[in-house]
Protein backbone atom coordinates (compact mmCIF):
# COMPACT_ATOMS: atom_id res chain seq x y z
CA UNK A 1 0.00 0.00 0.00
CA UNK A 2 1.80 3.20 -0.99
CA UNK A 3 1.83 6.21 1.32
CA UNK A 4 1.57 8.78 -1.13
CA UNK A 5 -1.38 7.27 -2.35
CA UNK A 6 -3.42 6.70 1.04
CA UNK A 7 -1.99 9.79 3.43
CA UNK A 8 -4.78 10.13 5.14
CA UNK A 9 -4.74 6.48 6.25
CA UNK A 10 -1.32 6.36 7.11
CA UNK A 11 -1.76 9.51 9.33
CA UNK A 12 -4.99 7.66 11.08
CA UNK A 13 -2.45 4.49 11.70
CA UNK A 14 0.37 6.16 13.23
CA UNK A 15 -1.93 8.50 15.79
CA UNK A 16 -3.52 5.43 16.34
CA UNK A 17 -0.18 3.39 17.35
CA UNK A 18 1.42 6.42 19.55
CA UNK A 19 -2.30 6.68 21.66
CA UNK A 20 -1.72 2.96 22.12
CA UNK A 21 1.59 3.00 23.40
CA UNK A 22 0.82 5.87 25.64
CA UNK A 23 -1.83 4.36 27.29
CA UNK A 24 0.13 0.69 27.82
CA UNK A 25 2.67 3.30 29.20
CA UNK A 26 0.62 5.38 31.39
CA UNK A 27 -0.93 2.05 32.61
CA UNK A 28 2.11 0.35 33.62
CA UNK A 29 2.80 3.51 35.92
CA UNK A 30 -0.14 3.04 37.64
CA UNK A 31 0.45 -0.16 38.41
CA UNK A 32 3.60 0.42 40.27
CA UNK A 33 2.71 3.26 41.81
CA UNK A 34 -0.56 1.65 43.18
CA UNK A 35 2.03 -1.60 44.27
CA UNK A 36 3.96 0.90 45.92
CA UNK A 37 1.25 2.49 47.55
CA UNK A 38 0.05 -0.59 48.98
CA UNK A 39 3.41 -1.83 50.13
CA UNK A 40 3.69 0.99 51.95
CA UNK A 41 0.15 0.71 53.50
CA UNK A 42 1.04 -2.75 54.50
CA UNK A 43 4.56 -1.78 55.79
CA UNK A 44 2.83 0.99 57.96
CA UNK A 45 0.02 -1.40 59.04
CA UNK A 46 2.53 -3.61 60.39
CA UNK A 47 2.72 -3.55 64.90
CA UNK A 48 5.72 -2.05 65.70
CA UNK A 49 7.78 -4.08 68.72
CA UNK A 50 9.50 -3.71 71.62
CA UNK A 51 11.88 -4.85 73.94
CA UNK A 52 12.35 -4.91 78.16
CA UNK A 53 15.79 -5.88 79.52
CA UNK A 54 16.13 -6.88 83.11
CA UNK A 55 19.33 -6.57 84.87
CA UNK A 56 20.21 -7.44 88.42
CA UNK A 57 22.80 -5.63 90.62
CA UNK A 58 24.11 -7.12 93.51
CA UNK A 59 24.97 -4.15 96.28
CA UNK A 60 24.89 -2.59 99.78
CA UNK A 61 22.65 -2.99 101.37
CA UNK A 62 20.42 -3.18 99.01
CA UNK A 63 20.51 -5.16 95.59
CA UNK A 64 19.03 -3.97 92.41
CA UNK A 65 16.79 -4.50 89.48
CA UNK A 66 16.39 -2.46 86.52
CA UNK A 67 13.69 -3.13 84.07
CA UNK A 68 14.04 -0.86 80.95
CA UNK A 69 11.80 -0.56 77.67
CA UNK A 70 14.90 -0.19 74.77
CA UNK A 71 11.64 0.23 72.27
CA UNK A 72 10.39 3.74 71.28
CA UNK A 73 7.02 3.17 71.73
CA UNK A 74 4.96 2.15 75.18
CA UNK A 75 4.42 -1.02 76.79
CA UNK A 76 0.79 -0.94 78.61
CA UNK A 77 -1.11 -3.22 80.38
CA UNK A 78 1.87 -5.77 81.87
CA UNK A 79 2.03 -7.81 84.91
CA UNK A 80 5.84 -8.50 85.15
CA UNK A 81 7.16 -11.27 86.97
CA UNK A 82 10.24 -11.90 88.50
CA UNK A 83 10.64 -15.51 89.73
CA UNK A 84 13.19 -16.98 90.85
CA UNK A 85 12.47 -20.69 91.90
CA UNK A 86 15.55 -22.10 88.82
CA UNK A 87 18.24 -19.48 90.12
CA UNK A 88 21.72 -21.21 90.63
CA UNK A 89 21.71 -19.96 93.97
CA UNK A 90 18.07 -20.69 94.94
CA UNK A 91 17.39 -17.14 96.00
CA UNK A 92 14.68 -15.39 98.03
CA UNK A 93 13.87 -12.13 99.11
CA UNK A 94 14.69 -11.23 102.20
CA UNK A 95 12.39 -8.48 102.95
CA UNK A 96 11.93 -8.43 106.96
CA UNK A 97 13.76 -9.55 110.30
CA UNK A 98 13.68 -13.17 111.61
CA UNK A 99 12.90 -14.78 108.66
CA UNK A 100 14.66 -17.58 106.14
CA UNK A 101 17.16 -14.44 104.83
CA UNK A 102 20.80 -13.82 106.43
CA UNK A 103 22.04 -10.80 108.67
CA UNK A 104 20.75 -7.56 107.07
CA UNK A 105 17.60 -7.55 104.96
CA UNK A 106 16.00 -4.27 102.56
CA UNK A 107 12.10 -4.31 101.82
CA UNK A 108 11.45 -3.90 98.20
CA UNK A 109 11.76 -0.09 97.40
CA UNK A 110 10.72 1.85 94.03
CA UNK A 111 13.55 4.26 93.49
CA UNK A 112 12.66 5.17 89.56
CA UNK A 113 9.30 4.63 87.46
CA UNK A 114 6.53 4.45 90.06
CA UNK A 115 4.48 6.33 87.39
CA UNK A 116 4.67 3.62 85.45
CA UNK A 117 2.78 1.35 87.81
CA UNK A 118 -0.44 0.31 87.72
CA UNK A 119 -0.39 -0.56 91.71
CA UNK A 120 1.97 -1.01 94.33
CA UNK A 121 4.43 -4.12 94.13
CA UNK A 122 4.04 -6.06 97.67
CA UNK A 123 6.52 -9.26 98.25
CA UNK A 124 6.63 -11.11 101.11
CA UNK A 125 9.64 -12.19 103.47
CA UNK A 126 11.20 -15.59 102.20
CA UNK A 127 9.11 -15.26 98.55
CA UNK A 128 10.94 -16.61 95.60
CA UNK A 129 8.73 -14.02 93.11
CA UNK A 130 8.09 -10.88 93.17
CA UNK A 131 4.84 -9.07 90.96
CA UNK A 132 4.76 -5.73 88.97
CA UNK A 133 1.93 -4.35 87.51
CA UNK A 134 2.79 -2.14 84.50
CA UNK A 135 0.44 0.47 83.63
CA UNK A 136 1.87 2.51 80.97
CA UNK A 137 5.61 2.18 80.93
CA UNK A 138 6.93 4.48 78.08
CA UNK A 139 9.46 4.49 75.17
CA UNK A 140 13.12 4.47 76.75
CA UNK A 141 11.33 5.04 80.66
CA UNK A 142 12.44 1.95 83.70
CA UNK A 143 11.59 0.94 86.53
CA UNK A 144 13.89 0.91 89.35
CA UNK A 145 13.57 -1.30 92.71
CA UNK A 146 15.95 -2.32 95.34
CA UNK A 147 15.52 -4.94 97.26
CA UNK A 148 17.58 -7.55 99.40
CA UNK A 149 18.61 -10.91 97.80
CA UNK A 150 19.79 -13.49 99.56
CA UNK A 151 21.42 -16.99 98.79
CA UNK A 152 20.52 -20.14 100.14
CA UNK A 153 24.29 -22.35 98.13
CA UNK A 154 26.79 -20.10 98.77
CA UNK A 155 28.78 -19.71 101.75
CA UNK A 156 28.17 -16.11 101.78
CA UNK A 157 24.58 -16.18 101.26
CA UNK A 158 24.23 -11.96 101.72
CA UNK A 159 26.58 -11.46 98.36
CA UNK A 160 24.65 -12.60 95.16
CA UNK A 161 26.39 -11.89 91.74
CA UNK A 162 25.31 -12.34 88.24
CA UNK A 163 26.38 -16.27 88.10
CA UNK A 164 23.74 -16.84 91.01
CA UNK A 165 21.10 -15.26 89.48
CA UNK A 166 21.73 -17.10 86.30
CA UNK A 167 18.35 -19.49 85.64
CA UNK A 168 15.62 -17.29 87.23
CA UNK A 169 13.20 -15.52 85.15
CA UNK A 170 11.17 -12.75 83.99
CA UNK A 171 7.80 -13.72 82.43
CA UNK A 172 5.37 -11.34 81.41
CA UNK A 173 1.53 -11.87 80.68
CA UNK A 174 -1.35 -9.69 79.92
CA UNK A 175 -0.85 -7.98 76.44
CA UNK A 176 1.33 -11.42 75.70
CA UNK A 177 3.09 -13.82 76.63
CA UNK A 178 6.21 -13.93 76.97
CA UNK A 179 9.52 -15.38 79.13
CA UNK A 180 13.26 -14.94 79.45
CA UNK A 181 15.81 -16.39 81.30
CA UNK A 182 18.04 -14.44 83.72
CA UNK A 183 22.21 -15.49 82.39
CA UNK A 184 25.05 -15.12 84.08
CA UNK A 185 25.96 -11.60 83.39
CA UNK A 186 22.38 -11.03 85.62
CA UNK A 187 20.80 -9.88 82.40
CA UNK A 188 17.43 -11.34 80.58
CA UNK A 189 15.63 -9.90 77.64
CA UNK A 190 11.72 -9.72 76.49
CA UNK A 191 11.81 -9.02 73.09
CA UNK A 192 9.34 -8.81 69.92
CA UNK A 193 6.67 -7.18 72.81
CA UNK A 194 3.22 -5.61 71.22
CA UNK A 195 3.32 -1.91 71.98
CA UNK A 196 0.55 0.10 73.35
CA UNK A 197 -1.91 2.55 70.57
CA UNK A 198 -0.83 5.62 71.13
């Protein structure tokens, strides 16, 4: 077919062929952008996660724990355990005078984060566990107790260290479920926890 004889048919063909291509281009955009788009919603959709490390401090005359939330956003609604029945040195608490602790006993104090409780901790003289109720413990805030630790294998049962300690844990229950173990560095680790809606 000869262009010089049919112009206005080759004109109509070519128009016809670019519109095509443009809209197979335009189309393809789309697509990817909406992919995108929806990637992103998932990505954003997705619970964000955080993480409480425990450590334990022997001292005098008081020993310490530290519970910290590493995450940036807040962990809500948490009853925190502290047990520690499987501790290398079978500890207790040794809250009061005259009772299965050694020489000088400390009652549990809150030095830092009582904010962040949802009631009072209460532990009584002898106990092997020790409950905190978390009401709204923040990105980066702790909680800071001191309390007297005592051994029941070592012949100096009024110094604990990190190695004794070793085996206990820290569970955690209400917005999940979750455990760690205490090692010998007296240091244990929740992690993956659900954050609070802020």
């Amino acid at each position: 077919m000869s262009q010089r004889r049919y112009p206005g048919l080759w004109l109509n063909l070519v128009h016809g062929l670019r519109a095509f291509f443009w809209t197979l281009l335009l189309s393809a955009v789309a697509t990817s952008t909406t992919g995108m788009a929806n990637a992103g919603l998932r990505f954003a959709a997705a619970p964000s996660k955080g993480t409480l490390t425990a450590t334990f401090r022997d001292g005098a005359p008081s020993d310490r724990f530290v519970i910290q939330n590493n995450g940036s956003c807040p962990i809500a609604g948490a009853t925190l355990t502290i047990d520690l029945k499987g501790s290398r040195g079978r500890l207790i608490f040794d809250t009061t005078a005259g009772g299965p602790g050694s020489l000088v006993y400390q009652p549990l104090r809150i030095v830092e984060g009582q904010a962040a409780l949802a009631s009072g901790p209460t532990v009584a003289d002898g106990a092997e566990s020790l409950t905190l109720n978390v009401g709204v413990l923040g990105g980066g805030d702790r909680i800071v107790f001191t309390i007297d630790v005592d051994d029941r294998e070592s012949s100096v049962p009024t110094i604990v260290d990190g190695a004794e300690i070793a085996g206990a844990v820290i569970k955690l229950s209400g917005i999940a479920t979750a455990r760690a173990t205490f090692t010998d560095q007296g240091e244990a680790v929740l992690a993956a926890l659900p954050c609070a809606l802020s």
